[in-house]
Protein backbone atom coordinates (compact mmCIF):
# COMPACT_ATOMS: atom_id res chain seq x y z
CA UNK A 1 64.13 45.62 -8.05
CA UNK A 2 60.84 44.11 -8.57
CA UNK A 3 59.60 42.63 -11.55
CA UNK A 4 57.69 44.62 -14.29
CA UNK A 5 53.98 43.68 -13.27
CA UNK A 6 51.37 43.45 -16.10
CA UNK A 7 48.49 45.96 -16.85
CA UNK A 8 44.84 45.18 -16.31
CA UNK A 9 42.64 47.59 -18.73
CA UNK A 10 39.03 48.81 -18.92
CA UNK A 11 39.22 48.33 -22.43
CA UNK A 12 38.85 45.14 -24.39
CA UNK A 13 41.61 43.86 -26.84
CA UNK A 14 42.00 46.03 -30.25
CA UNK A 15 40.65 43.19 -32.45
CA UNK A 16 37.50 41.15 -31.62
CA UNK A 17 38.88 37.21 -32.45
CA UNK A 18 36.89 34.28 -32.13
CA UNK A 19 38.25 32.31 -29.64
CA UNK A 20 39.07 28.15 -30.55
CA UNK A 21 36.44 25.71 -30.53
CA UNK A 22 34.02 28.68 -30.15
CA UNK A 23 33.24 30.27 -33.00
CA UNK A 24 32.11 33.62 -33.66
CA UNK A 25 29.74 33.15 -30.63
CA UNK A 26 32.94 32.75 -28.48
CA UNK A 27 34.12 36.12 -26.60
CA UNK A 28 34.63 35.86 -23.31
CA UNK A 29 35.98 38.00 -20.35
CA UNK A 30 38.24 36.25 -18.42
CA UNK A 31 38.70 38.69 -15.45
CA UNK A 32 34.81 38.64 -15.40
CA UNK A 33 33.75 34.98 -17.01
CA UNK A 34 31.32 37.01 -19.43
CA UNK A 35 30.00 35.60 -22.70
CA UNK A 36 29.61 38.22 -25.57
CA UNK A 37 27.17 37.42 -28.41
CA UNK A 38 28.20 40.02 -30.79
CA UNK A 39 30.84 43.26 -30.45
CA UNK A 40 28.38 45.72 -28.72
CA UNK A 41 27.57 43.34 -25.76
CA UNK A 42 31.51 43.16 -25.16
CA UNK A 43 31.89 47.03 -25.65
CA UNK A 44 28.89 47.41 -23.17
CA UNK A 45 30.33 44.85 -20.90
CA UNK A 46 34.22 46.73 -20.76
CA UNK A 47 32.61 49.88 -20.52
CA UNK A 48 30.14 48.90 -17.40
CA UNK A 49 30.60 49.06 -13.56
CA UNK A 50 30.94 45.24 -13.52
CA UNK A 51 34.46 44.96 -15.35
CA UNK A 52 35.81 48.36 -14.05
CA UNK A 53 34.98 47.02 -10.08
CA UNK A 54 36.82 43.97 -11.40
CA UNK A 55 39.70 45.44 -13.22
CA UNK A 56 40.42 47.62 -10.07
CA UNK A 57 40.07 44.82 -7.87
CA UNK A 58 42.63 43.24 -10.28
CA UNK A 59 44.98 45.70 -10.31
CA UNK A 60 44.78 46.21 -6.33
CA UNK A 61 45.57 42.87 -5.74
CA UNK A 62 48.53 42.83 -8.63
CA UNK A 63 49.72 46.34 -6.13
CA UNK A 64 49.30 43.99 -3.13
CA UNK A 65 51.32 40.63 -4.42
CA UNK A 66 53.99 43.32 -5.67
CA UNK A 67 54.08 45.13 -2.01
CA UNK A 68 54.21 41.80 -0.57
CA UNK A 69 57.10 40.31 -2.93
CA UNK A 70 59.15 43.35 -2.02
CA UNK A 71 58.82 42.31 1.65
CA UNK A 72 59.91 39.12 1.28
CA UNK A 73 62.83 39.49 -0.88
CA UNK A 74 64.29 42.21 2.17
């Protein structure tokens, strides 16, 4: 059987944390490389086309490496 494959989400993580060496100023979307000044860019960012064309490009292309696993392990 294949391997549980991990969720990409619209939605941002439940707590806003600083990330290291960044400070307060440091919130970042990896899937899109976005910088977020404050909470309501990053809500504004998750909840625009942007990150939801990216998160279901993400999530196609986790679909696709899973198909493609399968096939090679037959």
């Amino acid at each position: 059987s294949a391997p549980p494959t991990t969720q990409t989400t619209d939605t941002p993580p439940p707590s806003w944390q600083p990330l290291a060496n960044h400070g307060e100023a440091g919130k970042y979307c990896c899937l899109c490389g976005a910088w977020f000044n404050n909470p309501l860019m990053a809500q504004q960012h998750y909840e625009g086309k942007k990150h939801k064309r990216n998160a279901a490009r993400a999530r196609l292309l986790e679909q696709l490496a899973g198909s493609l696993d399968a096939n090679e392990s037959t």
